[in-house]
C-alpha atoms as a PDB file:
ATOM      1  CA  UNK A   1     -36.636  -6.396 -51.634  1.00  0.00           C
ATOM      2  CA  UNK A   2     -35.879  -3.375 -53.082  1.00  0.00           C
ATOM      3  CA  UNK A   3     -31.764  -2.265 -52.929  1.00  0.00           C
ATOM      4  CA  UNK A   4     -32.141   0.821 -51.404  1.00  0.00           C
ATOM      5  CA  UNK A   5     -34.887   0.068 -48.932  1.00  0.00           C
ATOM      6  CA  UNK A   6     -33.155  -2.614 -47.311  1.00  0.00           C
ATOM      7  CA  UNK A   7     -29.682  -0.702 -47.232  1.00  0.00           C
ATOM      8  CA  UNK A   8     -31.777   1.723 -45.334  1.00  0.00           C
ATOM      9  CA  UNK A   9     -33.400  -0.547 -42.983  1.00  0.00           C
ATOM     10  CA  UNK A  10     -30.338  -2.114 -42.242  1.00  0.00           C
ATOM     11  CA  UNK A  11     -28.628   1.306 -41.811  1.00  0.00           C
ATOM     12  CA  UNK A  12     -31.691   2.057 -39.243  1.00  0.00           C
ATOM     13  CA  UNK A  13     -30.632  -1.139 -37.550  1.00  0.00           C
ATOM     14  CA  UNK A  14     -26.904   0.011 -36.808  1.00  0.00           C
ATOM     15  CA  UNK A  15     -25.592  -2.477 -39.382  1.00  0.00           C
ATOM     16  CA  UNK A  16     -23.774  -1.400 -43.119  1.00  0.00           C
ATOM     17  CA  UNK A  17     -24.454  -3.579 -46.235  1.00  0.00           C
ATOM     18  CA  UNK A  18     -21.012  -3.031 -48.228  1.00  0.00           C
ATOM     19  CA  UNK A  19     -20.920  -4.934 -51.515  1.00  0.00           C
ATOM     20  CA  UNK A  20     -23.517  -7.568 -50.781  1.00  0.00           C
ATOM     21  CA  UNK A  21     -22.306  -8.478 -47.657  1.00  0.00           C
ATOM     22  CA  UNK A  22     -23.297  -7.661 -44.231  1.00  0.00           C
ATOM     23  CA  UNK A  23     -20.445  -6.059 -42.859  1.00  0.00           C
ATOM     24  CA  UNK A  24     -21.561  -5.574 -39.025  1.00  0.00           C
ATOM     25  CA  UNK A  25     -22.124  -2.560 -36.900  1.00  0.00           C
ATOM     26  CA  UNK A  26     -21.570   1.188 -38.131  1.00  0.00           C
ATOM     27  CA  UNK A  27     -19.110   2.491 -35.705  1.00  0.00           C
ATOM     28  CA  UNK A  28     -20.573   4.944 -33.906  1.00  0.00           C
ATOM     29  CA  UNK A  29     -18.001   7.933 -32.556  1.00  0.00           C
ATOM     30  CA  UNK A  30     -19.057   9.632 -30.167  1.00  0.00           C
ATOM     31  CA  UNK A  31     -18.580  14.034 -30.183  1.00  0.00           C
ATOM     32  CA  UNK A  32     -16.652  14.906 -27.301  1.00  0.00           C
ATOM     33  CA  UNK A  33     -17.922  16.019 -23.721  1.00  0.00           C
ATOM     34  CA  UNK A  34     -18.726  19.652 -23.504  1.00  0.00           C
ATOM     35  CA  UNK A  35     -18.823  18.527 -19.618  1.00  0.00           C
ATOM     36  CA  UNK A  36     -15.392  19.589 -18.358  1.00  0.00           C
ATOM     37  CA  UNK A  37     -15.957  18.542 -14.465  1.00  0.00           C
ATOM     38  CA  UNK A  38     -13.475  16.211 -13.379  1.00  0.00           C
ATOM     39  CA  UNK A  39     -14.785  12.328 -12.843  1.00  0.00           C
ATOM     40  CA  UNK A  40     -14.073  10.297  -9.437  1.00  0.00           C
ATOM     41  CA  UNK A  41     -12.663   7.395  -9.626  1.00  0.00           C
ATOM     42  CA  UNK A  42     -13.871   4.675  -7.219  1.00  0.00           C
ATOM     43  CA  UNK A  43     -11.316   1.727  -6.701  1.00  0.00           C
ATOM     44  CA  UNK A  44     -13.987  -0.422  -4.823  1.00  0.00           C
ATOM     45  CA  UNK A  45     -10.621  -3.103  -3.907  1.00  0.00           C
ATOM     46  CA  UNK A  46      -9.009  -0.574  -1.521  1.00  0.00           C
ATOM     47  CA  UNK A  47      -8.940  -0.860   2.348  1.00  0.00           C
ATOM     48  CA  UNK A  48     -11.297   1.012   4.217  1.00  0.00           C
ATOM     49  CA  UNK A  49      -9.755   3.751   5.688  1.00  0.00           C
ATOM     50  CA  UNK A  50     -11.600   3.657   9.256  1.00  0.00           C
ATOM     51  CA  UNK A  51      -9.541  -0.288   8.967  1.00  0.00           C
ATOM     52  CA  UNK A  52      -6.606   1.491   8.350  1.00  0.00           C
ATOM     53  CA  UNK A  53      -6.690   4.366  10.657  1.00  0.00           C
ATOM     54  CA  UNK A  54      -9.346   3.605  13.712  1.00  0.00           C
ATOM     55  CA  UNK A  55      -8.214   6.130  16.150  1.00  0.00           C
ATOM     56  CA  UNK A  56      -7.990   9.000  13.624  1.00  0.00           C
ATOM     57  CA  UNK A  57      -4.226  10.258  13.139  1.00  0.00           C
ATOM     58  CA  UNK A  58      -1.920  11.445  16.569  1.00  0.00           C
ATOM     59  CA  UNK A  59      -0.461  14.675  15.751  1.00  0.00           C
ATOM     60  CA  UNK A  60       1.356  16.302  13.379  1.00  0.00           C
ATOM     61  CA  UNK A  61       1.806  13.857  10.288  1.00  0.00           C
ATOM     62  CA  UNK A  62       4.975  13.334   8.148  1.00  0.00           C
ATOM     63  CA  UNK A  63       5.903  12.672   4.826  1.00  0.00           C
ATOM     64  CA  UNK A  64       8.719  11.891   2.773  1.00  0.00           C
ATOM     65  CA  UNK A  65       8.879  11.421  -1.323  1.00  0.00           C
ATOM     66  CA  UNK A  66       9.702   7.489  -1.530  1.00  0.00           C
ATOM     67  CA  UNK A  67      12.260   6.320  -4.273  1.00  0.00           C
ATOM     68  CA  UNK A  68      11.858   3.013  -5.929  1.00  0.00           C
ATOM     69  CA  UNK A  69      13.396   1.232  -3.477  1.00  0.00           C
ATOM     70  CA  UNK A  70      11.889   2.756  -0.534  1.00  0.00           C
ATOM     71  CA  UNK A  71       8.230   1.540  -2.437  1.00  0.00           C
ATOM     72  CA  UNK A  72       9.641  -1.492  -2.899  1.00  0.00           C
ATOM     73  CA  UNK A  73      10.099  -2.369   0.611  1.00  0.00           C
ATOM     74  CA  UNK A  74       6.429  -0.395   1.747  1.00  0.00           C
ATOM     75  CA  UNK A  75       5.845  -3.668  -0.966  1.00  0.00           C
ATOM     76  CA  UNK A  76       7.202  -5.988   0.870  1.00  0.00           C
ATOM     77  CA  UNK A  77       6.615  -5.494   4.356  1.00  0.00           C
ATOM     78  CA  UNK A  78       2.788  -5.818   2.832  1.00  0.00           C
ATOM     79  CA  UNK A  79       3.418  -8.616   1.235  1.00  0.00           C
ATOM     80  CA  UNK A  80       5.037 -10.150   4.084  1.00  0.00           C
ATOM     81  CA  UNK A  81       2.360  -9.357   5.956  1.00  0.00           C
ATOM     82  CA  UNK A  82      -0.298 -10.645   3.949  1.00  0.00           C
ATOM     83  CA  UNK A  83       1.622 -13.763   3.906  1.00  0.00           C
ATOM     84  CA  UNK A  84       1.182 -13.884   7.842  1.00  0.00           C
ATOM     85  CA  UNK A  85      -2.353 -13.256   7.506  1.00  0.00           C
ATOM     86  CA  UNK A  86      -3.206 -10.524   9.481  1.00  0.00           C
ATOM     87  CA  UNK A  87      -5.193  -7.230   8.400  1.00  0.00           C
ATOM     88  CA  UNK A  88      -4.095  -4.483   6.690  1.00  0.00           C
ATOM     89  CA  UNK A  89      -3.681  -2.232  10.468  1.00  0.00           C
ATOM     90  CA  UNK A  90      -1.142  -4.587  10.733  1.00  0.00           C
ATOM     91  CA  UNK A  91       0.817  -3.369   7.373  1.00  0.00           C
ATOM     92  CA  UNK A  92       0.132   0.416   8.548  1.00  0.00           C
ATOM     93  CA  UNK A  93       1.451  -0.190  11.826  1.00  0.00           C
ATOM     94  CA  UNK A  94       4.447  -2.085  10.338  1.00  0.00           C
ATOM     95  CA  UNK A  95       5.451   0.611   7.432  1.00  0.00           C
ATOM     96  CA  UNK A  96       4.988   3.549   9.910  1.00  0.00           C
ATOM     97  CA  UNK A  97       7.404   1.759  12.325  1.00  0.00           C
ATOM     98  CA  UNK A  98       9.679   1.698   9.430  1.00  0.00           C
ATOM     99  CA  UNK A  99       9.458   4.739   8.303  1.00  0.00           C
ATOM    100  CA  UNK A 100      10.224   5.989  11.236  1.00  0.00           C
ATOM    101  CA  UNK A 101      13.327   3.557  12.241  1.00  0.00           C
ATOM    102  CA  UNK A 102      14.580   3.830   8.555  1.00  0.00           C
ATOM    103  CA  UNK A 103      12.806   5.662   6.222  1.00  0.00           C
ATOM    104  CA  UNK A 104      12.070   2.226   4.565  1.00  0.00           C
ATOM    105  CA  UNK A 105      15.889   1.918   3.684  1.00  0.00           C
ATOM    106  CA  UNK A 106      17.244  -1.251   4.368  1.00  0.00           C
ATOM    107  CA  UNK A 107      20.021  -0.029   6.459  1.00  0.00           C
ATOM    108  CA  UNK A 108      23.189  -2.154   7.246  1.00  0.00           C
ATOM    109  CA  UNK A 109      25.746  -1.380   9.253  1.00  0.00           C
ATOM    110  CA  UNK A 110      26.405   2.728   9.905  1.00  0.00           C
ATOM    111  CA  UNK A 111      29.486   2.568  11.386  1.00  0.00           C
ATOM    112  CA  UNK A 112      30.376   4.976  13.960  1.00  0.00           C
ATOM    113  CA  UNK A 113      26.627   6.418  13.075  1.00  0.00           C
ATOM    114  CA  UNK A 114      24.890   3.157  14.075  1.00  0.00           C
ATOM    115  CA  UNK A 115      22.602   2.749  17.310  1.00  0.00           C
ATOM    116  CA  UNK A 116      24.626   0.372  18.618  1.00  0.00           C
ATOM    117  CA  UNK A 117      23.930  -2.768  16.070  1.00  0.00           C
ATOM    118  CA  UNK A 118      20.739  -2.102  14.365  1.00  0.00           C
ATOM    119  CA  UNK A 119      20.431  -3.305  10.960  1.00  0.00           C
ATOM    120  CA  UNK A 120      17.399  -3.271   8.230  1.00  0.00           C
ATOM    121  CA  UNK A 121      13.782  -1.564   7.578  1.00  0.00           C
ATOM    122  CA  UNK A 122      12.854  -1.963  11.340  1.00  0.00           C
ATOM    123  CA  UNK A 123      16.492  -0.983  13.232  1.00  0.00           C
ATOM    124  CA  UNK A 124      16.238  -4.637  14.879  1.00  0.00           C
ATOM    125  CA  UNK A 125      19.510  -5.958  16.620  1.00  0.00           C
ATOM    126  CA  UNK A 126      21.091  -9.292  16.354  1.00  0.00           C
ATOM    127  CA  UNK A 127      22.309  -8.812  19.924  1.00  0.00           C
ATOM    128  CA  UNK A 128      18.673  -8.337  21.567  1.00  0.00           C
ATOM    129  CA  UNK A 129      17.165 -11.727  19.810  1.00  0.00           C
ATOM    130  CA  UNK A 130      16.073 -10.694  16.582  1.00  0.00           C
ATOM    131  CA  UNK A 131      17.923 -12.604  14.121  1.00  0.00           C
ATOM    132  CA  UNK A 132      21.460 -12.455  12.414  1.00  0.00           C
ATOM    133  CA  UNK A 133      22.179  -9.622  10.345  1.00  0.00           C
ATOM    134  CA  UNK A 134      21.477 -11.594   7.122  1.00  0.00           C
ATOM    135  CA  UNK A 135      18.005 -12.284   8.468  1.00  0.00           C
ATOM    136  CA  UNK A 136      17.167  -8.411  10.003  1.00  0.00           C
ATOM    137  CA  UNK A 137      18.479  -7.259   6.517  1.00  0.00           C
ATOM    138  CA  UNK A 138      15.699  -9.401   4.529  1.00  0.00           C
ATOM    139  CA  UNK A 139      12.901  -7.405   4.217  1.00  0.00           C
ATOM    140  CA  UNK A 140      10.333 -10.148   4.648  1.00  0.00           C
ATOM    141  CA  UNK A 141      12.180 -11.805   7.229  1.00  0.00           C
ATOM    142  CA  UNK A 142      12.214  -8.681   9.470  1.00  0.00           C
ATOM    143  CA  UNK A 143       8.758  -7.606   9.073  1.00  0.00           C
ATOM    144  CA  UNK A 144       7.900 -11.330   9.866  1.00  0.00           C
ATOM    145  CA  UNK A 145       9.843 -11.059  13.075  1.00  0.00           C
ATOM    146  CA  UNK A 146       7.904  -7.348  14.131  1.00  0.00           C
ATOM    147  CA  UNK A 147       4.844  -8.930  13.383  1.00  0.00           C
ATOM    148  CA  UNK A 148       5.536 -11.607  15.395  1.00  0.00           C
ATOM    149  CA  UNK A 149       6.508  -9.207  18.058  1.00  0.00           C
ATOM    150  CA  UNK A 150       3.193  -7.248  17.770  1.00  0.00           C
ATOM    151  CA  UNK A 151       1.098 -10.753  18.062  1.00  0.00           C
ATOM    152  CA  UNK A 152       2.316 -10.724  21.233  1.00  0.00           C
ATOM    153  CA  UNK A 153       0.988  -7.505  22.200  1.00  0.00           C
ATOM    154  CA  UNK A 154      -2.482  -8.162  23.832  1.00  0.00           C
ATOM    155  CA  UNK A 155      -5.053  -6.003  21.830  1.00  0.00           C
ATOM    156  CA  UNK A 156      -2.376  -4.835  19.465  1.00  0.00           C
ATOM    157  CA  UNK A 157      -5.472  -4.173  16.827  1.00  0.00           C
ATOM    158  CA  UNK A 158      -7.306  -1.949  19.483  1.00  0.00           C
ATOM    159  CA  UNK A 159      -4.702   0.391  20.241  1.00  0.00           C
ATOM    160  CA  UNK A 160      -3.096   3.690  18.931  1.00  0.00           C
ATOM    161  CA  UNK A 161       0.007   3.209  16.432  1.00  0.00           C
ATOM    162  CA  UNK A 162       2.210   4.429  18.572  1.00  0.00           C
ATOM    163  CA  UNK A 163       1.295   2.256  21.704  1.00  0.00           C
ATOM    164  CA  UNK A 164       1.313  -0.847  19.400  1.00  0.00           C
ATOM    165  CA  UNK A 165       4.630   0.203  17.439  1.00  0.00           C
ATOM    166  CA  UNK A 166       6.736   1.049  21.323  1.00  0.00           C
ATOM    167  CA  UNK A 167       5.192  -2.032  22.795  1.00  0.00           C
ATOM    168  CA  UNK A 168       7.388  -4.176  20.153  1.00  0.00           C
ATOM    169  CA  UNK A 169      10.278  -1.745  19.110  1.00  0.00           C
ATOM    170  CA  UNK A 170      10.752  -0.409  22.747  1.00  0.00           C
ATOM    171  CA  UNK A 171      12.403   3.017  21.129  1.00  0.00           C
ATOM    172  CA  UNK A 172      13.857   5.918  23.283  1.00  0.00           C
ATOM    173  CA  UNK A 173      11.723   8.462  21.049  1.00  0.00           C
ATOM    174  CA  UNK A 174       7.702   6.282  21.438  1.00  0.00           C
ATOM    175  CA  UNK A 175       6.056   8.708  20.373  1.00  0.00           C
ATOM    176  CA  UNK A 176       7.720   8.999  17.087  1.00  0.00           C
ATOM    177  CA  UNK A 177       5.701   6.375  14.957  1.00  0.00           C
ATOM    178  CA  UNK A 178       2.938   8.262  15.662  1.00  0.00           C
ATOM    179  CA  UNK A 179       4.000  11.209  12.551  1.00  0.00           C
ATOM    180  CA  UNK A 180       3.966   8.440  10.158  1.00  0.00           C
ATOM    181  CA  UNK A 181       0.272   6.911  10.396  1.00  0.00           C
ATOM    182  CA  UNK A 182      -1.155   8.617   7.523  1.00  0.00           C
ATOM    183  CA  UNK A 183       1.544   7.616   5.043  1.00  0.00           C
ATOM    184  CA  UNK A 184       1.553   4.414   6.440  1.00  0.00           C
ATOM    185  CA  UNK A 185      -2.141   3.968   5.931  1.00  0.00           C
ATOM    186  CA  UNK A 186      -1.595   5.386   2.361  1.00  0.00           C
ATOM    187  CA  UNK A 187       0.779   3.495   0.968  1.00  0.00           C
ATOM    188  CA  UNK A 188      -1.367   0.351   2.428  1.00  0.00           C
ATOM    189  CA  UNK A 189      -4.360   1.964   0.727  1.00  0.00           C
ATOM    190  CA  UNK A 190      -2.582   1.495  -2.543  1.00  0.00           C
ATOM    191  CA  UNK A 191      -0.577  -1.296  -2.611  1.00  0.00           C
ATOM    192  CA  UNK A 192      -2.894  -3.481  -0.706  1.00  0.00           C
ATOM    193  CA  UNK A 193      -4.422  -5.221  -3.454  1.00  0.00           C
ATOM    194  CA  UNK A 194      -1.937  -4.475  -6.602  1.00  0.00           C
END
């Protein structure tokens, strides 16, 4: 076969012939987009939202810029409640609770600031049953102890945030939580599955 007819077949063929050997494919860049719109990205993993928020949001809606920490306790309070095995509504309910009671700080004592003794992401107190103030200061240990709580709350997954949230927390303020569905829901939107 002829030297030049089968570099050019093979060249047709999206393969290079370098020195008597077949070296593989040509790489083939690509010219750049002249298409400037910006592309969606789909993350098919994530929580439906109507899961996440069934009612629709109550009100006017919060939000606070979360440090490291503060994201690494929305973490854990969906870890922990993965762990229990109950749906993501549970992990909204649970982080707006906190982020009302705390701001997802894991507070410890206040001092002369405390509500009486409330401790950790959730405000619980040692002296109403909730656990020692080693325990209400874990962060998986206290979500695991307001889920818990909101198990007990027949139709817990039917109900508004704020209904669900007062029925365990039993807060002067009820219908607080309520402000804090939306981050709630998007901070479980993406951390869920990561």
């Amino acid at each position: 076969m002829n030297t030049i007819f089968r570099k050019s077949m093979l060249s047709v063929a999206g393969l290079a012939f370098a020195g008597g050997v077949f070296a593989g494919p040509i790489a083939h860049v690509a010219a750049p987009s002249t298409d400037a719109r910006p592309v969606a990205v789909v993350q098919a993993d994530k929580p439906d939202t109507s899961k996440l928020i069934p009612h629709g949001t109550q009100g006017d809606q919060s939000h606070i810029d979360l440090n490291d920490e503060q994201t690494g306790n929305a973490k854990a309070i969906i870890a922990a409640t993965k762990k229990a095995g109950l749906p993501e509504r549970a992990a909204v309910i649970s982080i707006a609770t906190s982020l009302q009671e705390s701001k997802l700080e894991n507070l410890g004592h206040l001092g002369d600031m405390n509500d009486h003794d409330s401790l950790g992401l959730f405000q619980q107190r040692p002296s109403s049953g909730w656990g020692t103030p080693e325990q209400i200061t874990d962060p998986e240990y206290s979500t695991t102890a307001f889920l818990k709580g909101l198990r007990q709350v027949d139709g817990w997954q039917d109900m508004p945030l704020t209904e669900a949230a007062q029925t365990v927390q039993v807060s002067a303020f009820p219908d607080a939580y309520a402000q804090w569905e939306q981050q709630a829901a998007d901070l479980v939107g993406q951390y869920w599955n990561s």
